[in-house]
Protein backbone atom coordinates (compact mmCIF):
# COMPACT_ATOMS: atom_id res chain seq x y z
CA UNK A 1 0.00 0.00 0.00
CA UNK A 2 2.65 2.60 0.93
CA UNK A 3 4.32 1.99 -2.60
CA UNK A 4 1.23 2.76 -4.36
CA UNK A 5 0.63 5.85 -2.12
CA UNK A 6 4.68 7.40 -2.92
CA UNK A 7 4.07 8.24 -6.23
CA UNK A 8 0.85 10.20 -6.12
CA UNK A 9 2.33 12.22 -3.54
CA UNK A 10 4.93 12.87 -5.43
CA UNK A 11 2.45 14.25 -8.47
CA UNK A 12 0.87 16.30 -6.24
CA UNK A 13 3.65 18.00 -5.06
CA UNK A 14 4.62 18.58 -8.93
CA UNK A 15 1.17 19.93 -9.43
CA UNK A 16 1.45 22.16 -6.20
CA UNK A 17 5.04 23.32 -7.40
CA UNK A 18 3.73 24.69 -11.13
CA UNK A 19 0.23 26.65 -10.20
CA UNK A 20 2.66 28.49 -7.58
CA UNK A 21 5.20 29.10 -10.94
CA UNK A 22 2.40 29.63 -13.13
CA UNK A 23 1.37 32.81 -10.18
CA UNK A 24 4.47 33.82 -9.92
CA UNK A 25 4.94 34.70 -13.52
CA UNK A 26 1.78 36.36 -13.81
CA UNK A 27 2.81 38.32 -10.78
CA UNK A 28 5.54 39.35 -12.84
CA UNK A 29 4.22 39.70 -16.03
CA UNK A 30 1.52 41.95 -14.31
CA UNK A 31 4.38 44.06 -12.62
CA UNK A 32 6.08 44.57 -15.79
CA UNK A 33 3.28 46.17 -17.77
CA UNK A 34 2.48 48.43 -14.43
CA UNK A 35 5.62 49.51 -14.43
CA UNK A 36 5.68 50.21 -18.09
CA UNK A 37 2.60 51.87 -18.10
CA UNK A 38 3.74 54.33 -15.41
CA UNK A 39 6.78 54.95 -17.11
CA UNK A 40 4.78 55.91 -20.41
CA UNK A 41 3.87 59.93 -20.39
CA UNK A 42 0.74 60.71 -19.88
CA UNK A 43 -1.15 63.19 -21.67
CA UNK A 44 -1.77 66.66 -19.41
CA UNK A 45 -4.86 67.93 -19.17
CA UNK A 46 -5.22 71.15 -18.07
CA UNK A 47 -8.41 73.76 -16.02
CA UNK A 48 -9.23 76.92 -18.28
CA UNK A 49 -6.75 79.30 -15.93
CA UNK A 50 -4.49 76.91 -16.21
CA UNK A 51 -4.15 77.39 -19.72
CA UNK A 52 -3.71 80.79 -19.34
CA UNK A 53 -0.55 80.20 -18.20
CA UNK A 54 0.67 79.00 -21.93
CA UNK A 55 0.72 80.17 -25.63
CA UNK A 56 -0.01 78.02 -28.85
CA UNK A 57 1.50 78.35 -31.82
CA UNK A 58 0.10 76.61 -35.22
CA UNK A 59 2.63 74.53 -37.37
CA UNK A 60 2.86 75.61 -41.00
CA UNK A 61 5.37 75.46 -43.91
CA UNK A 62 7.25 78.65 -44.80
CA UNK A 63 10.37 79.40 -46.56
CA UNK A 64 13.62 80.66 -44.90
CA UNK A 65 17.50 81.23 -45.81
CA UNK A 66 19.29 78.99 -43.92
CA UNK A 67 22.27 80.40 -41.66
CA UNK A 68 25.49 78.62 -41.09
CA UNK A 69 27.85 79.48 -38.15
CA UNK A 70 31.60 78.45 -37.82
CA UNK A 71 34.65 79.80 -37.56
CA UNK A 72 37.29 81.14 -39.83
CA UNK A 73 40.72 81.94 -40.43
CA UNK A 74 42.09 85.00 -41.66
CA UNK A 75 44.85 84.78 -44.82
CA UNK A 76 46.56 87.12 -47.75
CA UNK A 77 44.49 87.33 -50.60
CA UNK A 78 46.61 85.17 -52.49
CA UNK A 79 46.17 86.47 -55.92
CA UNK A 80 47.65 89.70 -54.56
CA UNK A 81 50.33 88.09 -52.99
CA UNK A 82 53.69 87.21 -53.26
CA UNK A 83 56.54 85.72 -51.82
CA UNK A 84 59.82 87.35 -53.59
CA UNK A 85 62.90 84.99 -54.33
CA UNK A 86 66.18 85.74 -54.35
CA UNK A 87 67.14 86.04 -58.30
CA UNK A 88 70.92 85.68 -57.37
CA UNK A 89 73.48 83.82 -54.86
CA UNK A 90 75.37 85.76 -52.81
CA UNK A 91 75.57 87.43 -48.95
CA UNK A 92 73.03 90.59 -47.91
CA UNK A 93 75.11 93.88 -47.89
CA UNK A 94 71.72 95.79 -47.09
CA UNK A 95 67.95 95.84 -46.09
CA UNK A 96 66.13 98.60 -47.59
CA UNK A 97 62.83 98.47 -46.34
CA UNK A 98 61.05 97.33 -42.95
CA UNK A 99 57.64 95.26 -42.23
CA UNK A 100 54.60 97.50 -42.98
CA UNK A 101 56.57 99.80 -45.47
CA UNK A 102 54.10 100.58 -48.69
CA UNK A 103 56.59 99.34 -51.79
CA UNK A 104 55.89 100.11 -55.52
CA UNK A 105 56.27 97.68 -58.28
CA UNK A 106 59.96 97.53 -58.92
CA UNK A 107 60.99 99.17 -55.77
CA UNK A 108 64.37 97.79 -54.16
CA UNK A 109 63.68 96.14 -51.36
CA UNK A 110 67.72 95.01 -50.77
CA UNK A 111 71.06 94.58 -52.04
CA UNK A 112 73.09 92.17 -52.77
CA UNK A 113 77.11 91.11 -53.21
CA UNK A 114 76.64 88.63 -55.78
CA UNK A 115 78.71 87.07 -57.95
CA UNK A 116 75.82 85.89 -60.27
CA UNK A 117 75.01 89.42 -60.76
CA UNK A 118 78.97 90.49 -61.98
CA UNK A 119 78.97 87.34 -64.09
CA UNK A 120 75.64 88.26 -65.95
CA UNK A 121 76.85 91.97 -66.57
CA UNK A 122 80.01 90.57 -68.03
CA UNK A 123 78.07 88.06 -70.14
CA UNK A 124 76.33 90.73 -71.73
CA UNK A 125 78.82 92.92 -72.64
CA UNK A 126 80.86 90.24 -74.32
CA UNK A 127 77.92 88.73 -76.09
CA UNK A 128 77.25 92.51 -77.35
CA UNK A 129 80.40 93.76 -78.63
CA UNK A 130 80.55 89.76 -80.16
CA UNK A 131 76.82 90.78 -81.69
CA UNK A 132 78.43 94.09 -83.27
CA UNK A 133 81.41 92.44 -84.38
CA UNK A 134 79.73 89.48 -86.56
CA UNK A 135 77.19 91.97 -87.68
CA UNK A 136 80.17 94.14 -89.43
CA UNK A 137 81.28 91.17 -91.16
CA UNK A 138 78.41 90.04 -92.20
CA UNK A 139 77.55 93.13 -93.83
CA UNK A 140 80.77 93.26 -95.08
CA UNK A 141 80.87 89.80 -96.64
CA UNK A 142 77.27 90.79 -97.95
CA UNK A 143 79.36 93.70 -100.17
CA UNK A 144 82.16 91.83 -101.00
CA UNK A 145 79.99 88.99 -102.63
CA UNK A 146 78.05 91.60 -104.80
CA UNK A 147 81.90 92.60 -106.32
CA UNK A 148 82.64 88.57 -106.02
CA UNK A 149 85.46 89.07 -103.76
CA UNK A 150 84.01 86.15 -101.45
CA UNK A 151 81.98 82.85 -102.37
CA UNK A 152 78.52 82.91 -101.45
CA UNK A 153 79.47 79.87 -98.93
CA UNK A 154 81.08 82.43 -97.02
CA UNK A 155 78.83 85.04 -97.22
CA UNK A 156 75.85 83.04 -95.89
CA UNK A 157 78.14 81.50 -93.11
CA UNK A 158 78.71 85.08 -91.74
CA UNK A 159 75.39 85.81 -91.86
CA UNK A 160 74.49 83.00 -90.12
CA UNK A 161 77.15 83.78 -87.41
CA UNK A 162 75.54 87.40 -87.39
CA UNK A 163 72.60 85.61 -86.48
CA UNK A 164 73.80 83.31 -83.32
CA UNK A 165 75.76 86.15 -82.28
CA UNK A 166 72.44 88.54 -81.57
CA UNK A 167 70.83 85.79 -79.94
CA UNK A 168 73.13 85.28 -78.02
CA UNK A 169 73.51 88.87 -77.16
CA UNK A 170 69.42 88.78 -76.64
CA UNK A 171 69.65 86.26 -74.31
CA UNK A 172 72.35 87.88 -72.67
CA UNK A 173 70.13 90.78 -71.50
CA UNK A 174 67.10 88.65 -70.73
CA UNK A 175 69.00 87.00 -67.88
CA UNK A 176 70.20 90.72 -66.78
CA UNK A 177 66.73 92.22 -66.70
CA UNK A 178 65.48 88.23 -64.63
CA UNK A 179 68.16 89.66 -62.43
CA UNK A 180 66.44 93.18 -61.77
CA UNK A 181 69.79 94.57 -63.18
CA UNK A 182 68.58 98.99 -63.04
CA UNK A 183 68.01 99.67 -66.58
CA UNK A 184 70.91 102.78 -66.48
CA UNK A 185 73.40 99.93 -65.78
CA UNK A 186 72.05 98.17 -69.03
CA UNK A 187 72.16 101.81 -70.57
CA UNK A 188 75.66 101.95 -69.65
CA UNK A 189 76.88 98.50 -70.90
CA UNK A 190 74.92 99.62 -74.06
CA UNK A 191 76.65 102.80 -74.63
CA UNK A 192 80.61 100.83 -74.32
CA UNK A 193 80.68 103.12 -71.22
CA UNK A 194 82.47 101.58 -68.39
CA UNK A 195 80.12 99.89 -65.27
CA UNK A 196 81.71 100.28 -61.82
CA UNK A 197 81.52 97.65 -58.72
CA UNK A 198 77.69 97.53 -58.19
CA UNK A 199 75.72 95.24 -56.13
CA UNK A 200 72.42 92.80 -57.57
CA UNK A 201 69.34 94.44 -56.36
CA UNK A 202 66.57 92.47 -54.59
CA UNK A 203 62.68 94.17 -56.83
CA UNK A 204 59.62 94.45 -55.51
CA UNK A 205 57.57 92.47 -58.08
CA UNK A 206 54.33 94.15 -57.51
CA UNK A 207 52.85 97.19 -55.31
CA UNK A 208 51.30 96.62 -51.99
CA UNK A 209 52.66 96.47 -48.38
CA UNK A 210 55.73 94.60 -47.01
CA UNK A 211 54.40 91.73 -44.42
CA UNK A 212 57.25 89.70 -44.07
CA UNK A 213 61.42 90.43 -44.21
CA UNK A 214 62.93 87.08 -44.08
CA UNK A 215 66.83 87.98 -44.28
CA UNK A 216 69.20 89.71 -42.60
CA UNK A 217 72.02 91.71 -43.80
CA UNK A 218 75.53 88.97 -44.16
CA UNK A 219 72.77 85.85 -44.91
CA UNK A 220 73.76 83.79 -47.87
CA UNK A 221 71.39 83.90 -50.19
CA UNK A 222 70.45 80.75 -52.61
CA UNK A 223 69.24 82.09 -56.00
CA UNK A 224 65.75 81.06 -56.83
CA UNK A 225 65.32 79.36 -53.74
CA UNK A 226 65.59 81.59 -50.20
CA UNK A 227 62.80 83.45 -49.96
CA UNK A 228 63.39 86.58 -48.74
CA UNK A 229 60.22 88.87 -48.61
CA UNK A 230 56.34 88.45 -48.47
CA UNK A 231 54.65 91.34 -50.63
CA UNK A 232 51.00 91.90 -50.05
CA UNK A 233 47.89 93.95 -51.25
CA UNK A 234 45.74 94.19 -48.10
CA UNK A 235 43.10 95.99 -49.34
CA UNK A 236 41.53 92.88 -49.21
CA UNK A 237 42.04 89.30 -47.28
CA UNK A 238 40.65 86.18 -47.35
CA UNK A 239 39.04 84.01 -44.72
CA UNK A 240 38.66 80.59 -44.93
CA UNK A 241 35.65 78.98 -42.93
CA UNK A 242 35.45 75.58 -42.28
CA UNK A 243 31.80 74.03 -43.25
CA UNK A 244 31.25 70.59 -41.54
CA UNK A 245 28.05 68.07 -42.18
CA UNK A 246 24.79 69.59 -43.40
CA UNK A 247 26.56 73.07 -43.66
CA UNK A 248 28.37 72.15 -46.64
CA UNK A 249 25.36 71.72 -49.33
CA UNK A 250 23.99 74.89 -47.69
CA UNK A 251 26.50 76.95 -48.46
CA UNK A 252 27.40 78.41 -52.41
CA UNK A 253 29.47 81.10 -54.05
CA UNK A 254 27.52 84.35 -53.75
CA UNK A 255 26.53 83.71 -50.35
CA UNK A 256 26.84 86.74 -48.09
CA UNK A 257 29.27 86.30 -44.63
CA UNK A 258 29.48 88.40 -41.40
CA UNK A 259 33.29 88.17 -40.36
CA UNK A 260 33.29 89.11 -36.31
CA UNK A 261 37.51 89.29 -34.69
CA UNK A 262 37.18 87.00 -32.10
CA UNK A 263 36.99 89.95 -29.15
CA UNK A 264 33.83 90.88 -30.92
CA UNK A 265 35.06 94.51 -31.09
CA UNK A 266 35.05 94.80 -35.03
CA UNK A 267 32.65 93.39 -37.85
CA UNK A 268 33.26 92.79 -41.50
CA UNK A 269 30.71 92.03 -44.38
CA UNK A 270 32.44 89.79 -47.03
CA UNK A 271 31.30 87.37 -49.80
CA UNK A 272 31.99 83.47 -50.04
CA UNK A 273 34.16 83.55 -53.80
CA UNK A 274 34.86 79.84 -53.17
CA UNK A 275 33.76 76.22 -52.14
CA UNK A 276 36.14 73.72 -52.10
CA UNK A 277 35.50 70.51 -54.17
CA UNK A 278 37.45 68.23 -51.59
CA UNK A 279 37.09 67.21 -47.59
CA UNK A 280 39.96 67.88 -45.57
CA UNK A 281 40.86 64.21 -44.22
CA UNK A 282 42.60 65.61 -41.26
CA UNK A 283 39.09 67.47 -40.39
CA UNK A 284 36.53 65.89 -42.21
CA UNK A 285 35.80 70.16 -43.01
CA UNK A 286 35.32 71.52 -46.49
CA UNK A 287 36.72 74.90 -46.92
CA UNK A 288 34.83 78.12 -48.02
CA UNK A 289 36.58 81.40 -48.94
CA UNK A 290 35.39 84.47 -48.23
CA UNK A 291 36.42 87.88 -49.60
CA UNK A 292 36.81 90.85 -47.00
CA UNK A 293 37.78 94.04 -48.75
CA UNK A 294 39.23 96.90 -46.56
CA UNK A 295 39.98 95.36 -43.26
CA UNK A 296 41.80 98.21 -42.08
CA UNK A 297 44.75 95.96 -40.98
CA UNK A 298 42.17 94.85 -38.05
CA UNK A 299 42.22 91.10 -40.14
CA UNK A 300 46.18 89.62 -39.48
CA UNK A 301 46.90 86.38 -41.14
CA UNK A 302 46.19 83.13 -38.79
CA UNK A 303 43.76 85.18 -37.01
CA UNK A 304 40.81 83.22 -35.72
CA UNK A 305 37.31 84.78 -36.70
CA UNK A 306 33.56 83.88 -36.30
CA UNK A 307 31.70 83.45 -39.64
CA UNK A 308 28.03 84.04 -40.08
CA UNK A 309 26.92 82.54 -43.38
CA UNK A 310 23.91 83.88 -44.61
CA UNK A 311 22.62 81.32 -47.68
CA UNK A 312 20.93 82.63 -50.62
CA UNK A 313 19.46 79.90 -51.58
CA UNK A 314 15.36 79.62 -50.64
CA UNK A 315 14.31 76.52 -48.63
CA UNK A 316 11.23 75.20 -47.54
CA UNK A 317 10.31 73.66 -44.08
CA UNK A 318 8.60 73.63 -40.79
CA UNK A 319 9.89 76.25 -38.34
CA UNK A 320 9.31 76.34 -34.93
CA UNK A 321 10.68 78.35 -31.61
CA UNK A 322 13.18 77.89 -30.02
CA UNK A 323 11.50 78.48 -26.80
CA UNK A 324 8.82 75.23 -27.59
CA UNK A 325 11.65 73.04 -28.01
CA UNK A 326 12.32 70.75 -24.02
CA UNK A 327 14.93 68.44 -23.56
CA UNK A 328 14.29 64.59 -21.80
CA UNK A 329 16.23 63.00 -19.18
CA UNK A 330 18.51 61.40 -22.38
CA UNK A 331 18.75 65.24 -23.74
CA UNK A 332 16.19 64.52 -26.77
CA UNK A 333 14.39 67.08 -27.77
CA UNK A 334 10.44 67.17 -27.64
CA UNK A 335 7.42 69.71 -27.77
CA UNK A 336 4.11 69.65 -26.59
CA UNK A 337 1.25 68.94 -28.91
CA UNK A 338 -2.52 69.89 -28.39
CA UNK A 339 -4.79 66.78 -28.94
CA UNK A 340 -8.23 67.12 -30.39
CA UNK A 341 -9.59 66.30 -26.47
CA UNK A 342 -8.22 69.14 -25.55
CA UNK A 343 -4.89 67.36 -23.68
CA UNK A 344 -1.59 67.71 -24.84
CA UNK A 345 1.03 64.88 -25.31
CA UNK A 346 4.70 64.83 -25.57
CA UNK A 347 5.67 64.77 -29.20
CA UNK A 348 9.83 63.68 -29.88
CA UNK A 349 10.67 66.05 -32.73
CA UNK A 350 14.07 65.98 -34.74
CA UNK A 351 16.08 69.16 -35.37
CA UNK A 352 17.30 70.17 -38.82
CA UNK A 353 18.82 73.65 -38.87
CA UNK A 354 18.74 76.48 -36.68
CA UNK A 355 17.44 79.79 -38.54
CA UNK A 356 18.27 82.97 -35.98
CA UNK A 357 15.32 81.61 -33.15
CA UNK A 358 13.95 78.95 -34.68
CA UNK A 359 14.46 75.46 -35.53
CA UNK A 360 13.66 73.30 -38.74
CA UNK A 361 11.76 70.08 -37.70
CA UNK A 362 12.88 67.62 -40.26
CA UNK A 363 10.45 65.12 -38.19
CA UNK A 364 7.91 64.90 -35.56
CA UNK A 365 5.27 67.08 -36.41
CA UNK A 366 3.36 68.05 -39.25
CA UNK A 367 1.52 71.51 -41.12
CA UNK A 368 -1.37 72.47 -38.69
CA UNK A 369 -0.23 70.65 -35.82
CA UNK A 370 -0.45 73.26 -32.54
CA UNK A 371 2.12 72.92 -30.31
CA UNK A 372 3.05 74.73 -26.95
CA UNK A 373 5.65 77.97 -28.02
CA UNK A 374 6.03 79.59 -24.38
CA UNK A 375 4.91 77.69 -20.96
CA UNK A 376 6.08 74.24 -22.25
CA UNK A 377 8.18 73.90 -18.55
CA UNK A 378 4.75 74.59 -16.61
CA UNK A 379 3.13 71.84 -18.72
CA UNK A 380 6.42 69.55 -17.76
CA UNK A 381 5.71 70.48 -14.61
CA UNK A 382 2.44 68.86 -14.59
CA UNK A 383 2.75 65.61 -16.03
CA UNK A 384 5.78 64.85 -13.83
CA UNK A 385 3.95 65.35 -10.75
């Protein structure tokens, strides 16, 4: 009898153990949507003073210009600017100029004891007194074949020789005048009259302001390759803005710019010239250019600026306040919407652009929506209470 009986107890102990599961995971199951349900928002309804204390606002489409703000870097325009060379080797007997001095084109800016510069002076004068010389002959060969006192062999040969001798005497001067030789030196040489000790002479190639003296009197010079002045037209500068994400499609040539120092004390209006076609890989930025004319000198190269972008290209989109925009506990944003029952629910909205106080909702809400524009922390308030 016993073994008969130890089994069923058994079973019923089994039984016993899964209706007490079975209630416990109801229990559960019956906690978790509880707790889910008072974790979902719920709508706030509101008393007629109540909603005194708040202002709607009706959704609708409009058009706007978008804005972009970054920051900038000021530079030399640099299609009136120039970094000068030195045209011949040798050591710096003087400086003729300082930073900031206004040069002409042409102006000497220094002097130089330079061999290159003796060597080209007494290049040309050979190669023109060899020029003269095979020109007499020719011309003389050229007579004596009309009385047949030479073969026309010879005559041509001269002539030929006549020939190589000017261009040789051509490019004589052409590496003089490379080597900013003064043209009353080349007058001189010209003229058989004699050309004392004189020293090659460092040009300014165009007109504009000094910026940069990069040698020092006794410094060897490298022709061609030490540079030894910056020459700049700062009537206007450049300033290249860095565009990042979204910014970058919004942005074209023509677009108007605010340029702000970054002390805020002075303001230029300038024009973006220039987009570039590539992405920096070391910032992931594209560049824009924009024009400043007549800084004033207040705009020094490698000066950081702020850059207000104002795009003149028309888009279309919803615009809200700023002020209707709240923030959740993960820092999304969200607005209050009015619900035909007269509540109004939490809406999660996503931002687009900002436009001077407003945002562009690029989801979230739709045209004729009304939404909560000043008192949305009072109606916070409420539903977390």
């Amino acid at each position: 009898m016993r073994r008969g009986r130890l089994p069923r107890a058994l079973a019923s102990t089994a039984i016993t153990l899964a209706m007490m599961m079975a209630l416990a995971a109801c229990s559960s199951k019956g906690d978790d949507t509880a707790a889910s349900a008072a974790d979902t928002p719920q709508n706030v309804t509101m008393t007629a003073a109540q909603r005194q204390r708040i202002r709607l606002d009706t959704v609708a489409s409009s058009s706007f210009h978008q804005t972009v703000e970054t920051m900038g870097v000021v530079d030399f325009d640099n299609d009136q600017a120039t970094s000068v060379l030195a045209p011949f080797s040798g050591p710096v007997s003087k400086l003729l100029v300082s930073v900031g001095d206004q040069v002409k084109k042409g102006q000497p800016l220094a002097l130089v004891e330079s061999p290159d510069f003796a060597a080209a002076v007494g290049a040309y004068r050979t190669a023109l007194a060899a020029a003269v010389n095979a020109r007499r002959v020719a011309d003389l060969d050229q007579d004596l074949l009309a009385h047949q006192g030479v073969s026309q062999r010879e005559e041509a040969q001269a002539q030929s020789d006549a020939v190589a001798a000017e261009s040789s005497r051509d490019a004589a001067l052409q590496a003089l005048l490379a080597l900013n030789v003064d043209p009353s030196t080349i007058s001189a040489i010209q003229q058989g009259r004699p050309v004392g000790h004189a020293d090659g002479v460092i040009r300014s190639p165009i007109s504009g302001t000094l910026v940069e003296k990069l040698i020092t009197p006794g410094q060897l010079l490298q022709a061609g390759s030490t540079a030894c002045f910056t020459v700049a037209d700062l009537s206007k500068v450049w300033v290249v803005a860095q565009l990042f994400g979204a910014d970058i499609t919004a942005v074209t040539p023509g677009d108007v710019a605010q340029v702000t120092a970054v002390d805020g004390a002075a303001k230029f209006i300038g024009k973006v010239s220039h987009v570039a076609a590539m992405v920096d890989p070391n910032t992931g930025a594209v560049a824009a250019r924009v024009d400043v004319a007549k800084p004033g000198g207040v705009l020094k190269k490698q000066m950081y600026v702020s850059v207000v972008i104002h795009s003149h290209v028309q888009q279309h989109g919803l615009l809200i306040p700023v002020s209707a925009l709240l923030r959740d506990d993960e820092n999304l944003p969200f607005v209050y919407v009015a619900e035909h029952d007269g509540s109004f629910a939490r809406r999660p909205v996503t931002l687009g652009n900002r436009i001077g106080d407003r945002y562009d909702i690029t989801a979230g809400l739709h045209p004729g929506d009304q939404i909560v524009v000043d008192g949305g922390i009072f109606v916070n308030f409420m539903q977390t209470q």
